[in-house]
N, C-alpha and C. Protein backbone atom coordinates (compact mmCIF):
# COMPACT_ATOMS: atom_id res chain seq x y z
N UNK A 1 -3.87 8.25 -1.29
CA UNK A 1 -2.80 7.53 -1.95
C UNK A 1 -2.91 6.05 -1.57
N UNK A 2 -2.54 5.45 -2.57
CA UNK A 2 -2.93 3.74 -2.31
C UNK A 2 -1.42 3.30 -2.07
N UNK A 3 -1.06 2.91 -0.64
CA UNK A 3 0.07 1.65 -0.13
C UNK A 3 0.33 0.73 -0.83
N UNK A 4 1.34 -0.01 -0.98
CA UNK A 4 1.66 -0.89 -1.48
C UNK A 4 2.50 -2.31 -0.49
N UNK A 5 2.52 -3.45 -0.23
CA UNK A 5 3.04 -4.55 0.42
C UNK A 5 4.19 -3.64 1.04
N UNK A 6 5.11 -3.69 2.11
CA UNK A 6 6.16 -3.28 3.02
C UNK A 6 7.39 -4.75 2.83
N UNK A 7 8.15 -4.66 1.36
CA UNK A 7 9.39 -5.75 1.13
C UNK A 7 10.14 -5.67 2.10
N UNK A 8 10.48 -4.76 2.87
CA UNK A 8 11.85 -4.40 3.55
C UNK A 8 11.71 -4.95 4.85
N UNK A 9 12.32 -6.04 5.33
CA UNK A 9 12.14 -6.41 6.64
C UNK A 9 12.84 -6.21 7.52
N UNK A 10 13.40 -5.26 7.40
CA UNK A 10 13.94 -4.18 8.60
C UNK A 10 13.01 -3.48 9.15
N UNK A 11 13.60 -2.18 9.63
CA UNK A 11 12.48 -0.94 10.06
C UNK A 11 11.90 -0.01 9.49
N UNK A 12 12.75 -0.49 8.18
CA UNK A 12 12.58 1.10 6.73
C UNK A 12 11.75 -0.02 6.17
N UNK A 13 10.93 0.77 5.28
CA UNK A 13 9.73 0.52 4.69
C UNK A 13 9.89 0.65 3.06
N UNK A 14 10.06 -0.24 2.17
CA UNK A 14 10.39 -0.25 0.87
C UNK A 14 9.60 -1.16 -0.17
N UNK A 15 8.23 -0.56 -1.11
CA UNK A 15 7.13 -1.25 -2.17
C UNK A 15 8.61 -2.40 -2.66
N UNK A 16 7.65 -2.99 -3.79
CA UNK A 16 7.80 -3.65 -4.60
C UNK A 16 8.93 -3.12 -5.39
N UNK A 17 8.83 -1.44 -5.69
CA UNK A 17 9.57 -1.29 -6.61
C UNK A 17 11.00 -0.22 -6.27
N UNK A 18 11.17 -0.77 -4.61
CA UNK A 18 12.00 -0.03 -4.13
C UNK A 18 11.56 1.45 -3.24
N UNK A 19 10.16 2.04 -3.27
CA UNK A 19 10.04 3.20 -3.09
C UNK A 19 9.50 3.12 -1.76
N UNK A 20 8.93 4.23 -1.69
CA UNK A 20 8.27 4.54 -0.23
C UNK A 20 6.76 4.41 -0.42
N UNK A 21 6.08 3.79 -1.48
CA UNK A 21 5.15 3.80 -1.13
C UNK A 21 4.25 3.02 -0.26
N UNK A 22 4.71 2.80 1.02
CA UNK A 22 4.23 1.68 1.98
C UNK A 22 4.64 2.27 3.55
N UNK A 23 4.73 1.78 3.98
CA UNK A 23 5.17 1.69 5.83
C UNK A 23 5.14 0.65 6.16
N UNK A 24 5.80 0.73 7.37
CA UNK A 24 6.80 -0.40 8.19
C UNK A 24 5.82 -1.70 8.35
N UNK A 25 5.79 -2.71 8.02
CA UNK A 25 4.72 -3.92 8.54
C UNK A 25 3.23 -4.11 7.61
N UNK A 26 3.23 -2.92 6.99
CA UNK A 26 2.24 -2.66 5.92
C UNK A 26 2.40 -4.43 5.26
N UNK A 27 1.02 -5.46 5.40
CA UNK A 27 0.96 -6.25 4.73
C UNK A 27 -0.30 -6.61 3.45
N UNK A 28 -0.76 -5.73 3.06
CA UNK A 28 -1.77 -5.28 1.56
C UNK A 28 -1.72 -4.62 0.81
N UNK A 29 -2.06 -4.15 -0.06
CA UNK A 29 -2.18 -3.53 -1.45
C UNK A 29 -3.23 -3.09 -0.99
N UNK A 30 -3.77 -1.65 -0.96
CA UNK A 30 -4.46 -0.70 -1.12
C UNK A 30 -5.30 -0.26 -2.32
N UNK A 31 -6.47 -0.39 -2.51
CA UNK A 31 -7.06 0.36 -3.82
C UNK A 31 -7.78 1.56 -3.85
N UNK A 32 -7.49 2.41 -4.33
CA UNK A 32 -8.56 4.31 -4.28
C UNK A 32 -8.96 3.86 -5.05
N UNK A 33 -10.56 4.48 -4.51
CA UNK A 33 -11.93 4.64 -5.20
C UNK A 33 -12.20 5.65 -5.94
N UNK A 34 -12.98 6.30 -6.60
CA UNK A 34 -13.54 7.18 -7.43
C UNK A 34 -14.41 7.91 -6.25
N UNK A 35 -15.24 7.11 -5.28
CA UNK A 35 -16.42 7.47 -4.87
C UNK A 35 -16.83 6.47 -3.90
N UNK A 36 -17.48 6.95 -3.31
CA UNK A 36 -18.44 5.69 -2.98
C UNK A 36 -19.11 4.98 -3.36
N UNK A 37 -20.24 5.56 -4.00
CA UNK A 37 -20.88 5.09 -5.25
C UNK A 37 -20.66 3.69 -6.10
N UNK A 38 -18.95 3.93 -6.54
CA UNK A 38 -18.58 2.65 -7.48
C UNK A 38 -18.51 1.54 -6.52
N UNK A 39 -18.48 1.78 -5.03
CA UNK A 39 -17.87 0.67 -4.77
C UNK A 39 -18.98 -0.04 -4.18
N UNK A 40 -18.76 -2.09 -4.85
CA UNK A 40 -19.70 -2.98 -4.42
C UNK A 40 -19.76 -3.64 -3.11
N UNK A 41 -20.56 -3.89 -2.30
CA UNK A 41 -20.39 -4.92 -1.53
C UNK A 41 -20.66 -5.93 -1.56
């Protein structure tokens, strides 16, 4: 599952769009891969 930025600057942890998709201090955006394969360096 891909994280999203941590808005909530308390101790609770709240995305962009209100939800949980993040944790506490979480400061990036996350991207899932397909594979290894696709991904460039």
């Amino acid at each position: 599952m891909a994280n999203y930025v941590d808005m909530d600057p308390s101790v609770e942890a709240r995305d962009f769009r209100c939800n949980r998709r993040t944790y506490d201090g979480h400061d990036g955006t996350d991207f899932a891969i397909r594979d290894l394969a696709v991904m460039v360096w």
